[in-house]
PDB file of N, CA and C in Angstrom:
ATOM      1  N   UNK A   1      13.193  33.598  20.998  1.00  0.00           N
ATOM      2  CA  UNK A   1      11.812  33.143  20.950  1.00  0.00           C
ATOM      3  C   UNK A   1      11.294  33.136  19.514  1.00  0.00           C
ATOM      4  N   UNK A   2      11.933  33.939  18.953  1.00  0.00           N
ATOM      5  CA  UNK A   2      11.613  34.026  17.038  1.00  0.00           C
ATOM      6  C   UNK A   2      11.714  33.031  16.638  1.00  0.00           C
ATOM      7  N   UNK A   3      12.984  32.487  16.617  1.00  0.00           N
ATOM      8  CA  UNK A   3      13.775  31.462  15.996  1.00  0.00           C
ATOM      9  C   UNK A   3      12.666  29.888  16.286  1.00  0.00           C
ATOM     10  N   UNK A   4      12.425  29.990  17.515  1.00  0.00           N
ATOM     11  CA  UNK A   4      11.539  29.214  18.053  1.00  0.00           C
ATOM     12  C   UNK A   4      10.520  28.587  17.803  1.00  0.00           C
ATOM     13  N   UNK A   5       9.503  30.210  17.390  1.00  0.00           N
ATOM     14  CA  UNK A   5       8.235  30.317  16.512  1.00  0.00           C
ATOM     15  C   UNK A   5       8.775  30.001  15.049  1.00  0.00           C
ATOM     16  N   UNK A   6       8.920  29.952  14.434  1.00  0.00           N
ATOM     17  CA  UNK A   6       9.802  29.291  13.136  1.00  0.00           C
ATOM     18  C   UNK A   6      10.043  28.271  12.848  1.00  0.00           C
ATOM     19  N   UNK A   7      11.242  27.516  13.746  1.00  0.00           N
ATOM     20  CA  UNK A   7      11.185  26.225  13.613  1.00  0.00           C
ATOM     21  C   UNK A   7       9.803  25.526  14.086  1.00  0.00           C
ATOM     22  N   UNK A   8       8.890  26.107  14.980  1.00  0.00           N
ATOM     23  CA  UNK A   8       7.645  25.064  14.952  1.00  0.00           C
ATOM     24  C   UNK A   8       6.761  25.382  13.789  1.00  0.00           C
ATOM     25  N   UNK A   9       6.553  25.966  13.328  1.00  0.00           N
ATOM     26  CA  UNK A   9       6.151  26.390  12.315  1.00  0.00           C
ATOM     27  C   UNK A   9       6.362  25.642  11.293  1.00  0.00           C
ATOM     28  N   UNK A  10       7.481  25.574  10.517  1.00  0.00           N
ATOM     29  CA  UNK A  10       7.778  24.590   9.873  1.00  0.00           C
ATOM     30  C   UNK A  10       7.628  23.197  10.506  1.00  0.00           C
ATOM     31  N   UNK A  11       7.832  22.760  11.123  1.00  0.00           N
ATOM     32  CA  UNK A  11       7.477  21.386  11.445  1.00  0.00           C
ATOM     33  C   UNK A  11       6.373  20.932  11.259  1.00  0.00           C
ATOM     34  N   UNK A  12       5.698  22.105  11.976  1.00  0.00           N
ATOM     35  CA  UNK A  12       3.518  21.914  11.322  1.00  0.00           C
ATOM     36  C   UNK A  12       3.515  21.563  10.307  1.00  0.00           C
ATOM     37  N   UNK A  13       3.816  22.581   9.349  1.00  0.00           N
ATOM     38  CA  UNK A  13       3.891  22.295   8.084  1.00  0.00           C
ATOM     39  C   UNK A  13       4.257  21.303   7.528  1.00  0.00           C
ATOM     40  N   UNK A  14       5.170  20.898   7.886  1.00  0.00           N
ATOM     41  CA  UNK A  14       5.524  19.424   7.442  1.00  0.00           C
ATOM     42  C   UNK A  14       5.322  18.056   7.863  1.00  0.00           C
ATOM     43  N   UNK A  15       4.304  18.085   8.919  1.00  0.00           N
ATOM     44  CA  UNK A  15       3.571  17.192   9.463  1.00  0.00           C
ATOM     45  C   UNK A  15       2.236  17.366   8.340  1.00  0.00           C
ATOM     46  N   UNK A  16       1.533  18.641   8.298  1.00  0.00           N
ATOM     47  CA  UNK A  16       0.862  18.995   8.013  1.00  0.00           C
ATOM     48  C   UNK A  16       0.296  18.038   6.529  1.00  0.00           C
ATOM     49  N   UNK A  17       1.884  18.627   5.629  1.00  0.00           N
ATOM     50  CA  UNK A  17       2.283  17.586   4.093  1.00  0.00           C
ATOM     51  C   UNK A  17       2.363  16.628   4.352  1.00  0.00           C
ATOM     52  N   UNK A  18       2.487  15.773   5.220  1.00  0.00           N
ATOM     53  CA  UNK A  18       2.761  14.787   5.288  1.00  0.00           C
ATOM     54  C   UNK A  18       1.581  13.702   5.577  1.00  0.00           C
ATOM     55  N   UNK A  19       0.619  14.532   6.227  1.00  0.00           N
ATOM     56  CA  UNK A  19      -0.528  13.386   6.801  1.00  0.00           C
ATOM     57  C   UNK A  19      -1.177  13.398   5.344  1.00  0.00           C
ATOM     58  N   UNK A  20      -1.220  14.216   4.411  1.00  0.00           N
ATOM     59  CA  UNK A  20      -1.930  14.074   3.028  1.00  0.00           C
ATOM     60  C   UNK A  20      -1.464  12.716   2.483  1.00  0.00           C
ATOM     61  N   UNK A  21      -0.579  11.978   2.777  1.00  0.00           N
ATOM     62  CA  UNK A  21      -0.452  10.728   1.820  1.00  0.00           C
ATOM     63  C   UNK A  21      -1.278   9.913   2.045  1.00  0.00           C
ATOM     64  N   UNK A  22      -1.812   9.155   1.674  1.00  0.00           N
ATOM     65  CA  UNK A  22      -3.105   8.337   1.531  1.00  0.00           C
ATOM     66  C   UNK A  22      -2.417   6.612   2.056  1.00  0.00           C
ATOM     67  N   UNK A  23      -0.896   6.664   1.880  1.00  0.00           N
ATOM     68  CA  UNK A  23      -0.498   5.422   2.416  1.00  0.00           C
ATOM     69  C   UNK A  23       0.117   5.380   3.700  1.00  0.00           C
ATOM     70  N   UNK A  24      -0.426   4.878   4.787  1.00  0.00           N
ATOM     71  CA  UNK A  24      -0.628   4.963   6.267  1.00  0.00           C
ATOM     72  C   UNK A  24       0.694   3.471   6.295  1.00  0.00           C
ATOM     73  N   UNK A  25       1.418   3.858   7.837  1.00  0.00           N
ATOM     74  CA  UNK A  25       2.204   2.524   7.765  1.00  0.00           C
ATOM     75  C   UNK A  25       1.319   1.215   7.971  1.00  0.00           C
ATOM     76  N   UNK A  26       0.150   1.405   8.216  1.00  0.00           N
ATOM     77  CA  UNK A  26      -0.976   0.172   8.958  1.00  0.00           C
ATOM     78  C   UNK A  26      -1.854  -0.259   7.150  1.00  0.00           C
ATOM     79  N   UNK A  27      -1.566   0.901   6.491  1.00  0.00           N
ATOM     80  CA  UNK A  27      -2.057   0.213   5.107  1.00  0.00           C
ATOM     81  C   UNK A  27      -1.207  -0.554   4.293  1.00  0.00           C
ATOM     82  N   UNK A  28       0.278   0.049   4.717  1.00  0.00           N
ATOM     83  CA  UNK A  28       1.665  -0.556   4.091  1.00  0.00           C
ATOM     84  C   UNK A  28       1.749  -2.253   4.486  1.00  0.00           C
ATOM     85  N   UNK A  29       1.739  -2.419   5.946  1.00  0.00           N
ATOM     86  CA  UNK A  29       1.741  -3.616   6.174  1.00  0.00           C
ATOM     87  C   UNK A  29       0.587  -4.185   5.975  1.00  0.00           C
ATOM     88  N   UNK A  30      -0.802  -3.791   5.697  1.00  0.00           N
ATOM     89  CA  UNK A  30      -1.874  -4.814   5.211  1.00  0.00           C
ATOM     90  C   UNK A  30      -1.591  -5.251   4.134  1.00  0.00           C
ATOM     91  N   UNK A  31      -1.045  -3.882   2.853  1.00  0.00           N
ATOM     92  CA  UNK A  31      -0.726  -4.571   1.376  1.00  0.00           C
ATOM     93  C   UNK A  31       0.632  -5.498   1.366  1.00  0.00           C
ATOM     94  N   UNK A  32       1.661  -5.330   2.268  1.00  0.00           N
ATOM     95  CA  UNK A  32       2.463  -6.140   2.769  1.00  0.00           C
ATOM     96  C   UNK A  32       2.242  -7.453   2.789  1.00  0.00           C
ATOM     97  N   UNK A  33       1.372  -8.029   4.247  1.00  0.00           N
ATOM     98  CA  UNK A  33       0.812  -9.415   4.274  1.00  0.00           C
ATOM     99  C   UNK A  33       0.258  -9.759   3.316  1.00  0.00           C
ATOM    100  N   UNK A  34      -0.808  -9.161   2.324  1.00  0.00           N
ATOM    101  CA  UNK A  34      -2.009  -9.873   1.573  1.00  0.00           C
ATOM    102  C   UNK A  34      -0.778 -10.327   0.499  1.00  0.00           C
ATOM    103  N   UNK A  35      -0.297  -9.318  -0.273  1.00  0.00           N
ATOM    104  CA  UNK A  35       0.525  -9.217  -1.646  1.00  0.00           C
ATOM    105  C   UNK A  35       1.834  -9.950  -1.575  1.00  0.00           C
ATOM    106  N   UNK A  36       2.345  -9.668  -0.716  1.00  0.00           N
ATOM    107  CA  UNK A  36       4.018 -10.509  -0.674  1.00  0.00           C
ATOM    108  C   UNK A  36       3.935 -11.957   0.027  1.00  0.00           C
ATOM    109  N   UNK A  37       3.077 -12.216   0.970  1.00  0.00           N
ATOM    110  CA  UNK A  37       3.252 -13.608   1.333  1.00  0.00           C
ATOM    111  C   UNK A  37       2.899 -14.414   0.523  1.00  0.00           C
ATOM    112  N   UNK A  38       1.933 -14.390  -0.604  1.00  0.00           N
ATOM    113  CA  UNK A  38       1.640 -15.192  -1.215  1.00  0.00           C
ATOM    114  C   UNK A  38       2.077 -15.682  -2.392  1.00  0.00           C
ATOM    115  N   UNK A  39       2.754 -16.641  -2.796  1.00  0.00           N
ATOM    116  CA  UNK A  39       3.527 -16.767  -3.926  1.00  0.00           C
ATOM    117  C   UNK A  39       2.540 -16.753  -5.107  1.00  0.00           C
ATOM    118  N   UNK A  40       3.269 -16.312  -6.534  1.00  0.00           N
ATOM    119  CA  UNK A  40       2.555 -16.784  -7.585  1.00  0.00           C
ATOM    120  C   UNK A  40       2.558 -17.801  -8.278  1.00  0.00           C
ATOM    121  N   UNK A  41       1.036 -18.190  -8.400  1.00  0.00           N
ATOM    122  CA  UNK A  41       0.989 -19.568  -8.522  1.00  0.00           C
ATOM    123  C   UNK A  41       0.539 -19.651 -10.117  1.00  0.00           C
ATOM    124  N   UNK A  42       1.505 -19.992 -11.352  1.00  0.00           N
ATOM    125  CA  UNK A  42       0.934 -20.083 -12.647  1.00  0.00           C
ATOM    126  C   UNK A  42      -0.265 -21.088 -13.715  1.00  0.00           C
ATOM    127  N   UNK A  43       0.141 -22.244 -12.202  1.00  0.00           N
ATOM    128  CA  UNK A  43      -1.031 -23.221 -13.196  1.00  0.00           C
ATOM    129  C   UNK A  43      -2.585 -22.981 -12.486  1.00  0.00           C
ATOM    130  N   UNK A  44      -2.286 -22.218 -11.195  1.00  0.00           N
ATOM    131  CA  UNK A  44      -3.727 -21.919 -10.897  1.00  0.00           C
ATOM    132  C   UNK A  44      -4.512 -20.585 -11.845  1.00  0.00           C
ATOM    133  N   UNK A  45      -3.529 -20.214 -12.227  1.00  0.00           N
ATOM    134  CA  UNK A  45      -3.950 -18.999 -13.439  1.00  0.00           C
ATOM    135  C   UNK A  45      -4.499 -19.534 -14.451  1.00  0.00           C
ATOM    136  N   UNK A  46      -4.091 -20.750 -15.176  1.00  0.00           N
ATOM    137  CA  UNK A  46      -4.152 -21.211 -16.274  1.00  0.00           C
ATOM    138  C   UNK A  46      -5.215 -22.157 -16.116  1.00  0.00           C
ATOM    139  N   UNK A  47      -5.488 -22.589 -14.877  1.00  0.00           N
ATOM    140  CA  UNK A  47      -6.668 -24.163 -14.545  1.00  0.00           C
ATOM    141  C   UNK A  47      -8.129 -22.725 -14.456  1.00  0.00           C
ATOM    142  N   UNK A  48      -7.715 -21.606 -13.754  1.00  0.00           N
ATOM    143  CA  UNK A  48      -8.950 -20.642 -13.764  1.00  0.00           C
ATOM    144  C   UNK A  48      -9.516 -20.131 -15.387  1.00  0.00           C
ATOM    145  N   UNK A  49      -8.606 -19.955 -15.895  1.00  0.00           N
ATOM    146  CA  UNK A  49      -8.904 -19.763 -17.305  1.00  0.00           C
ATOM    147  C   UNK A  49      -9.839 -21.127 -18.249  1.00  0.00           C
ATOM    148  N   UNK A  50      -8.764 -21.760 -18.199  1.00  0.00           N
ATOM    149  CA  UNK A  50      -9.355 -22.874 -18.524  1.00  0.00           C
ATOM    150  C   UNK A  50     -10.654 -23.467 -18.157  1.00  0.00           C
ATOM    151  N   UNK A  51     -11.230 -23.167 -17.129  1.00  0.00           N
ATOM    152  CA  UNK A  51     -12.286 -23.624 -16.481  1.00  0.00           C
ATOM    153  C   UNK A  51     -13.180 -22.560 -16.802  1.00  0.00           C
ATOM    154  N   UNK A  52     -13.201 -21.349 -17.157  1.00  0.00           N
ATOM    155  CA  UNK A  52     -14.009 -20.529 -17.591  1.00  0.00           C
ATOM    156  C   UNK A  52     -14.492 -20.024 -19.253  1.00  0.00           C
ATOM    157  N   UNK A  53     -13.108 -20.340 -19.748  1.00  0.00           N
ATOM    158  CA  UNK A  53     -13.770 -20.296 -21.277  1.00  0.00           C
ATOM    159  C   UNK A  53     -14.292 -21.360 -22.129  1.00  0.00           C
ATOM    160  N   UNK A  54     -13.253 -22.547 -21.613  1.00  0.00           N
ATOM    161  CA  UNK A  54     -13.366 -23.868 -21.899  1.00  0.00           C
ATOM    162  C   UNK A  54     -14.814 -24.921 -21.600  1.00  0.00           C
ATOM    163  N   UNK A  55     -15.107 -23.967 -20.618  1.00  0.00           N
ATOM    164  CA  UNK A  55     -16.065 -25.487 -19.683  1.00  0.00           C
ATOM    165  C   UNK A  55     -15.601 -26.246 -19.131  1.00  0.00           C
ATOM    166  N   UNK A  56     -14.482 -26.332 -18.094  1.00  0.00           N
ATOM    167  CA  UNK A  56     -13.673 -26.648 -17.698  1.00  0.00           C
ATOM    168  C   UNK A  56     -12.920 -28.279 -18.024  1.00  0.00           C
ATOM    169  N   UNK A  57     -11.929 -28.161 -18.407  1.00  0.00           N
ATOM    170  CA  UNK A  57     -11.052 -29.162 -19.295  1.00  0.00           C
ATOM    171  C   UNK A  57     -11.116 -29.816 -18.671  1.00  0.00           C
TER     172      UNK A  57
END
């Protein structure tokens, strides 16, 4: 029954450490969808720039 109380013990504990991470699997896959599906697009970088310092070209 020692051995018992022990190993749950530790397990708490390490559930315990574990819920402290701030990245949830439901936050993983939100930054997932938003960030990786979308390709990078360089001339829309460059037409946004352009359109803001320029007065748009």
């Amino acid at each position: 029954m020692e051995l018992y109380a022990k190993l749950t013990l530790r397990s708490l504990t390490a559930l315990k450490m574990a819920s402290k991470c701030s990245f949830t699997l439901c936050k993983l896959r939100f930054l997932d969808h938003f960030c990786l599906v979308m390709k990078h697009n360089s001339s829309f970088a460059v037409a946004s720039v352009g359109t803001t310092f320029f007065g748009g070209l």
